[in-house]
C-alpha atoms as a PDB file:
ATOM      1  CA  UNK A   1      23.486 -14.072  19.528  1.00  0.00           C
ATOM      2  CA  UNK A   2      23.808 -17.455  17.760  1.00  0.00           C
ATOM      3  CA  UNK A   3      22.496 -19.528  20.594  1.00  0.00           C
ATOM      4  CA  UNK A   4      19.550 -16.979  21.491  1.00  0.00           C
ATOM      5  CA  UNK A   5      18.521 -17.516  17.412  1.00  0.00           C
ATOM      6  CA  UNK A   6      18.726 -21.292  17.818  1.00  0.00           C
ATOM      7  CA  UNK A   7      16.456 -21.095  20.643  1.00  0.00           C
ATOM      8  CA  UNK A   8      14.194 -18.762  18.340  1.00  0.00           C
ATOM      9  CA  UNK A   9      13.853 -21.162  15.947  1.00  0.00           C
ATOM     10  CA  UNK A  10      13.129 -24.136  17.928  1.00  0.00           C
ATOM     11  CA  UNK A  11      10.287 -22.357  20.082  1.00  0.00           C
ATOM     12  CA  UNK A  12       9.308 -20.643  16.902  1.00  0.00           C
ATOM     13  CA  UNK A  13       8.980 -24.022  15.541  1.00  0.00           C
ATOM     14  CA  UNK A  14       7.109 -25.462  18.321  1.00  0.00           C
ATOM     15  CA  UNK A  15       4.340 -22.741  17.892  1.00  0.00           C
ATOM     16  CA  UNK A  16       5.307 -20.971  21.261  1.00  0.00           C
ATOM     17  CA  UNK A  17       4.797 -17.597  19.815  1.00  0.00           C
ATOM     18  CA  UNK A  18       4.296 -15.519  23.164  1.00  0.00           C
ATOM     19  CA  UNK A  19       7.857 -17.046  24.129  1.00  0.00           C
ATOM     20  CA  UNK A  20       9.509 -16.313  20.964  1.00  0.00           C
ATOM     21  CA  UNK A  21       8.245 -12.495  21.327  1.00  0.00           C
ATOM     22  CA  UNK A  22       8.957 -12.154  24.488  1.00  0.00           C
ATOM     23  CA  UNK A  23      12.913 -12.952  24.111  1.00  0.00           C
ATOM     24  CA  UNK A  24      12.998 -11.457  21.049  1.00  0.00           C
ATOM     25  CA  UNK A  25      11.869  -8.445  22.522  1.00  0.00           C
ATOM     26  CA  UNK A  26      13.528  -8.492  25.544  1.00  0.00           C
ATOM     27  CA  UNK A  27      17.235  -8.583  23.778  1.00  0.00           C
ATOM     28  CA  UNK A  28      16.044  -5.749  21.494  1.00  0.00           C
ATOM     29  CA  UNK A  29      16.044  -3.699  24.628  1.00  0.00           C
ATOM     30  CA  UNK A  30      18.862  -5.031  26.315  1.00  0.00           C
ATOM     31  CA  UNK A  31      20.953  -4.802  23.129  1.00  0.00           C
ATOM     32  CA  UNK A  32      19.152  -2.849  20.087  1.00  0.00           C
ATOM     33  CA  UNK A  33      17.300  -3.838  17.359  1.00  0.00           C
ATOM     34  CA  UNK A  34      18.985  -6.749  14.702  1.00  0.00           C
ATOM     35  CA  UNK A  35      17.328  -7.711  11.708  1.00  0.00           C
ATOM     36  CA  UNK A  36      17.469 -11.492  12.663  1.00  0.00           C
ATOM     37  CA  UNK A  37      15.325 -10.404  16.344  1.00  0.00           C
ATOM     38  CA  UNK A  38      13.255  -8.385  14.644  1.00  0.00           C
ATOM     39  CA  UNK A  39      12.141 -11.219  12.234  1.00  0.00           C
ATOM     40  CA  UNK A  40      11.614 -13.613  15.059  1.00  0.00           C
ATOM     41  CA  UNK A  41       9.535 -10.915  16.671  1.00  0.00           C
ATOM     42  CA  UNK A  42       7.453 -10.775  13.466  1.00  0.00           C
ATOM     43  CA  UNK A  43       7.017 -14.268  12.970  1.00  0.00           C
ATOM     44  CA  UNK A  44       5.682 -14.695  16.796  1.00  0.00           C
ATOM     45  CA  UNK A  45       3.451 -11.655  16.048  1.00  0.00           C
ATOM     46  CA  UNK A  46       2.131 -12.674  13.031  1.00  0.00           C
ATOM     47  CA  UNK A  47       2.015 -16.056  14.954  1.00  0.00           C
ATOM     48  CA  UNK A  48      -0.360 -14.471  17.322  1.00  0.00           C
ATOM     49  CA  UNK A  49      -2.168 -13.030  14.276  1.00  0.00           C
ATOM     50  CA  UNK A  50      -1.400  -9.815  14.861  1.00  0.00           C
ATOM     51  CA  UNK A  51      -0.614  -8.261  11.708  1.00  0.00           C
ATOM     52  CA  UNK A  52      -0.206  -4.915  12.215  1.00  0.00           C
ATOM     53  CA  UNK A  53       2.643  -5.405  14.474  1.00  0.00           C
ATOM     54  CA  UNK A  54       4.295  -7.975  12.391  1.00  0.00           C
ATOM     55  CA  UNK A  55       4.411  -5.412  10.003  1.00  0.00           C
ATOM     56  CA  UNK A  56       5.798  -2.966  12.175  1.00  0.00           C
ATOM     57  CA  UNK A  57       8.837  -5.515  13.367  1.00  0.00           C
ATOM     58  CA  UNK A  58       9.448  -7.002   9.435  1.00  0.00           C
ATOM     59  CA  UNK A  59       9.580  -2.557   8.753  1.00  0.00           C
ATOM     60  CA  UNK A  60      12.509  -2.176  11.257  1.00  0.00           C
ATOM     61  CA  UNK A  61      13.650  -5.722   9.843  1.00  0.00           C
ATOM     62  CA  UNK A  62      13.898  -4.612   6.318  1.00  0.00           C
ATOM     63  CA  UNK A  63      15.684  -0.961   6.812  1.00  0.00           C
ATOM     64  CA  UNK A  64      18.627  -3.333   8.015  1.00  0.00           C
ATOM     65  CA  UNK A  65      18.603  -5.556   5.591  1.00  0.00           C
ATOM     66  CA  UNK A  66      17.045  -4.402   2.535  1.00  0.00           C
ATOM     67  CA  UNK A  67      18.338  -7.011   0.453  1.00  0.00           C
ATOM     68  CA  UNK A  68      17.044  -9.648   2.172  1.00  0.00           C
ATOM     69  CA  UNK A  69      14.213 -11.533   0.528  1.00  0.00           C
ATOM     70  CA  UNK A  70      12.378 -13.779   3.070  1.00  0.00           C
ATOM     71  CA  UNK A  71      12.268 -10.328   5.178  1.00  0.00           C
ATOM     72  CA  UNK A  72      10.988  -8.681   1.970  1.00  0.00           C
ATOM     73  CA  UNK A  73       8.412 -10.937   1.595  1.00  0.00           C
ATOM     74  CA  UNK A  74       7.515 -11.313   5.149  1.00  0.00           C
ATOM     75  CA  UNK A  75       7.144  -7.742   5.254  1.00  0.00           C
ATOM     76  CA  UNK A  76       4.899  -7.253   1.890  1.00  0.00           C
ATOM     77  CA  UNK A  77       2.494 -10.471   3.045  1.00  0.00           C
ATOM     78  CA  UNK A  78       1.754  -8.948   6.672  1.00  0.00           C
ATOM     79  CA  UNK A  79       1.328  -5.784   5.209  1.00  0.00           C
ATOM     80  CA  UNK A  80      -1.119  -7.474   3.072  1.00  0.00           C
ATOM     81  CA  UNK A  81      -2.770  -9.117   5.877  1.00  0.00           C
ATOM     82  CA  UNK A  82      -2.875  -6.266   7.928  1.00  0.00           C
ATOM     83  CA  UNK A  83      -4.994  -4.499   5.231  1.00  0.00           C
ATOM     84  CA  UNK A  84      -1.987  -2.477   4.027  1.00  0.00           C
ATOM     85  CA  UNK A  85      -1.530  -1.134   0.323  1.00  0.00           C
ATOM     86  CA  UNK A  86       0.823  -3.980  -0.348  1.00  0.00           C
ATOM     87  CA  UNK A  87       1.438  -4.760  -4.127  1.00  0.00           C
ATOM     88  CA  UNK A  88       4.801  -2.627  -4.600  1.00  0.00           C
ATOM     89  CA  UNK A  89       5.840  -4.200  -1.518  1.00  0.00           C
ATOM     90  CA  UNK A  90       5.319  -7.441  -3.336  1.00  0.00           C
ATOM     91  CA  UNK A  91       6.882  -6.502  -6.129  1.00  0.00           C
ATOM     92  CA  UNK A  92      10.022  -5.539  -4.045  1.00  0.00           C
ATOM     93  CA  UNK A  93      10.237  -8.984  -2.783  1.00  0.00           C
ATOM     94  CA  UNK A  94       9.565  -9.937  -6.497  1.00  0.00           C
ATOM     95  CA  UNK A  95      12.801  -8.215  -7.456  1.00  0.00           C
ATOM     96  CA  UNK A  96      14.882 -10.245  -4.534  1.00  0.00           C
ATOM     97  CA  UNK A  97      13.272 -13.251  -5.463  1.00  0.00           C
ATOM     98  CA  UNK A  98      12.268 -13.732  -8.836  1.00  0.00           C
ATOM     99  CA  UNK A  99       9.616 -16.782  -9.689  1.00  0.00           C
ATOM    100  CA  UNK A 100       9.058 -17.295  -5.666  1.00  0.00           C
ATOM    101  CA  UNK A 101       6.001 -18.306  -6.205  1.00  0.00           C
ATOM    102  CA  UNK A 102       4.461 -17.138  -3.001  1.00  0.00           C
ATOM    103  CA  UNK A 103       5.078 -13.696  -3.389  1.00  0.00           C
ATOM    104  CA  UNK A 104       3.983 -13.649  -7.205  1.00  0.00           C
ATOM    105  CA  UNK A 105       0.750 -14.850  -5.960  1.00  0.00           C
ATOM    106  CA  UNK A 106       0.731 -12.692  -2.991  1.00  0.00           C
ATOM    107  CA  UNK A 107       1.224  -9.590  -5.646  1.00  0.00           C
ATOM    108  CA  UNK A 108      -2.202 -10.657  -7.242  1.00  0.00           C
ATOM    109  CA  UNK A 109      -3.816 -10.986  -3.903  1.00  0.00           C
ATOM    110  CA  UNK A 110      -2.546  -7.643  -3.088  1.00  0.00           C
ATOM    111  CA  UNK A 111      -3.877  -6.389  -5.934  1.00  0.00           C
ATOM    112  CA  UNK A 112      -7.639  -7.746  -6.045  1.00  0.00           C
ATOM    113  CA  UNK A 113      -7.454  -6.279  -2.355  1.00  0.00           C
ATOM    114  CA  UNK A 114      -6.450  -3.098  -3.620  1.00  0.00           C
ATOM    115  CA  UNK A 115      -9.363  -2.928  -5.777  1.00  0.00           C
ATOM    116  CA  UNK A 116      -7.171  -3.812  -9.531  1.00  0.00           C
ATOM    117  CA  UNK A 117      -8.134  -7.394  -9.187  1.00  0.00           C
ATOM    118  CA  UNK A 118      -8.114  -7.343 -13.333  1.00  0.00           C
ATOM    119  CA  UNK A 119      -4.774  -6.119 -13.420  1.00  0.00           C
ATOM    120  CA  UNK A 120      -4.041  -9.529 -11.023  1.00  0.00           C
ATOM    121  CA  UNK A 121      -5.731 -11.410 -13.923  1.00  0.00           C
ATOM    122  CA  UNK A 122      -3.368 -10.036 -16.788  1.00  0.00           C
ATOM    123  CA  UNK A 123      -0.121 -10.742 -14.564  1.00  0.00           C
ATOM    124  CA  UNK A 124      -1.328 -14.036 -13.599  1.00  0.00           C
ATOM    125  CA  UNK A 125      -2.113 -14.745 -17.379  1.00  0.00           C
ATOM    126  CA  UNK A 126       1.704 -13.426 -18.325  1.00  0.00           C
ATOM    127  CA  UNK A 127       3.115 -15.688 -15.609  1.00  0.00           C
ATOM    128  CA  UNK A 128       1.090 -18.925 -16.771  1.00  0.00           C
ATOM    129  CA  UNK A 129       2.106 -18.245 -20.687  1.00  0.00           C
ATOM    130  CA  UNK A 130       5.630 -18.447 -19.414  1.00  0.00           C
ATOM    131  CA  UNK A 131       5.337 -21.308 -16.853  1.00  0.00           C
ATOM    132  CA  UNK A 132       2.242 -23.090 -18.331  1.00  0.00           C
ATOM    133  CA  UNK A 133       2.354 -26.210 -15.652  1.00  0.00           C
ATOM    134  CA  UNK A 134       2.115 -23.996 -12.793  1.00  0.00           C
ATOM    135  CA  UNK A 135      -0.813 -26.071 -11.151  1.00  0.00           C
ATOM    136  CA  UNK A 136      -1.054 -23.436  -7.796  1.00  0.00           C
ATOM    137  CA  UNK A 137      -0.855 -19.997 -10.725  1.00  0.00           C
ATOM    138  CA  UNK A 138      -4.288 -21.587 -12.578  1.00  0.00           C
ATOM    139  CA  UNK A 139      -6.211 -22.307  -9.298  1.00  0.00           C
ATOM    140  CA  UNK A 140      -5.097 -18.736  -7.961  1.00  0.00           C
ATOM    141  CA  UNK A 141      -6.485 -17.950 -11.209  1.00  0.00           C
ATOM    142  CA  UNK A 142      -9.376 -19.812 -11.308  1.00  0.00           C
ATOM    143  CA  UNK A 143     -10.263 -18.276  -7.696  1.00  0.00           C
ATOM    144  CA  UNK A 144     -10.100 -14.569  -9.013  1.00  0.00           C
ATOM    145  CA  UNK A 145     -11.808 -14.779 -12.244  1.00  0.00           C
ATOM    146  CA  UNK A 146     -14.673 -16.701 -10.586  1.00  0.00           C
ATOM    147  CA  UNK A 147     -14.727 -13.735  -7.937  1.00  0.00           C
ATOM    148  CA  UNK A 148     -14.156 -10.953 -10.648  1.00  0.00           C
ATOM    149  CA  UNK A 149     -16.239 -12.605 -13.619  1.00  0.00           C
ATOM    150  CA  UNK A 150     -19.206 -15.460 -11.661  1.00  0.00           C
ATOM    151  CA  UNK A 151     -20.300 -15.904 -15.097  1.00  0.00           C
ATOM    152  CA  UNK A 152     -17.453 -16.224 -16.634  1.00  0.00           C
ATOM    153  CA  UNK A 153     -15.664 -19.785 -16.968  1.00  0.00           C
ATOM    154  CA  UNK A 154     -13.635 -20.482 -14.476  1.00  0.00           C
ATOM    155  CA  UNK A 155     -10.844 -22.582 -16.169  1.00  0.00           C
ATOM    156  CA  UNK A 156      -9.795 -19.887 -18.704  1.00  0.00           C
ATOM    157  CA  UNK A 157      -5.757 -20.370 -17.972  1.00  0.00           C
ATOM    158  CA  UNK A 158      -5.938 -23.989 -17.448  1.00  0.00           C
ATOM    159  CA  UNK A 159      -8.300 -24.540 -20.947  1.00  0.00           C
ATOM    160  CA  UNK A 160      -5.398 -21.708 -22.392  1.00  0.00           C
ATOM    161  CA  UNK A 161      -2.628 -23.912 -21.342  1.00  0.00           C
ATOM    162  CA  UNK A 162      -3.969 -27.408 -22.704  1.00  0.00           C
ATOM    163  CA  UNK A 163      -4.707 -25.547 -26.212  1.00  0.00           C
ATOM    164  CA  UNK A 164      -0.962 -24.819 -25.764  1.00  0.00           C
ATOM    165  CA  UNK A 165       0.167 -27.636 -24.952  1.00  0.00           C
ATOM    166  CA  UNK A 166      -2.291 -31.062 -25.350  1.00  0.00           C
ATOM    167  CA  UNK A 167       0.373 -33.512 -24.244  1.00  0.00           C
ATOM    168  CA  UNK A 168       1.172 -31.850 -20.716  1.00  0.00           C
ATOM    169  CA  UNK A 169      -0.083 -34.883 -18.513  1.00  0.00           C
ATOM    170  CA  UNK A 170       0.456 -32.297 -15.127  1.00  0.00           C
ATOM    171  CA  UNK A 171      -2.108 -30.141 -17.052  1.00  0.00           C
ATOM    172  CA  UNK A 172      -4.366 -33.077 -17.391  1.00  0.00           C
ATOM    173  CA  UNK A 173      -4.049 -34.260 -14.496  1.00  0.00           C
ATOM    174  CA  UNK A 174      -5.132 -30.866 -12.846  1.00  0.00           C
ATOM    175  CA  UNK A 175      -7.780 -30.524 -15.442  1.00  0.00           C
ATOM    176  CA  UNK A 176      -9.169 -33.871 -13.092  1.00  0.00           C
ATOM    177  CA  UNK A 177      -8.362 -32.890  -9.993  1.00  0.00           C
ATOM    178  CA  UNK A 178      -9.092 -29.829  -9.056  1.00  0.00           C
ATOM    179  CA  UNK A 179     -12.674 -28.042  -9.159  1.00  0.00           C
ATOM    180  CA  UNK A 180     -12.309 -24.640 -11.146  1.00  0.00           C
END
């Protein structure tokens, strides 16, 4: 199977998606499901922005390897794009992968779309008191407290974190750059 992977990951890599699903599902019927196929097959799906299938593949995917975090997370962010309840998912990945920060922001995306956007806010705020020079944690920040609160200030965690810690030139430095 090592060579049919290899080929995978090239055409995977080369955006042929329809290829990619099309031998990865072929081999599942010749020779069964595999975790490794059925994460190809949900990369070319989600590739082809079909979500709902991705999510279907990265399912089978994970009951074969549960402890396998990329599959985790692939599996809580196409649920999440598919319009799935997806924030325990997250968290699930969370536990595989601690401080990814992809899926800790995917959790609070998961949870504004679930409706407990505020709850997103207090994590967020948790994660940035820990890891105050997390640039990407204060825009996703900035981004949901200008969507939850419009009249509220946008720059809440960033203006936290300088208060915190005034010498932090990456803090400055964002405080420039980016727009909250």
């Amino acid at each position: 199977m090592g060579p049919l992977l290899a080929e995978l990951n090239r055409a995977l890599g080369q955006g042929q998606f329809e290829l990619v699903r099309d031998r990865a599902l072929a081999e599942i019927k010749r020779s069964g499901s595999h975790p490794r196929l059925e994460q190809f097959l949900g990369l070319a799906l989600r590739g082809l922005l079909d979500s709902a299938d991705a999510h279907a593949a990265f399912s089978r995917a994970a009951v074969a390897a549960p402890q396998d975090a990329l599959i985790a997370h692939s599996l809580a962010r196409t649920a999440l794009e598919a319009g799935f309840v997806s924030s325990e998912l997250f968290r699930s990945a969370d536990r595989l992968a601690p401080n990814d920060a992809g899926v800790l922001l995917g959790r609070a995306a998961a949870l504004h779309a679930e409706g407990r956007g505020d709850i997103a806010l207090g994590e967020l705020d948790a994660l940035l008191s820990r890891n105050p020079e997390w640039t990407d944690g204060h825009q996703a920040h900035a981004q949901l407290q200008a969507t939850l609160h419009p009249d509220a200030p946008r720059d809440l965690s960033l203006a936290a974190a300088l208060q915190r810690h005034p010498a932090s030139v990456p803090l400055h430095r964002m405080a420039i750059a980016v727009p909250m």
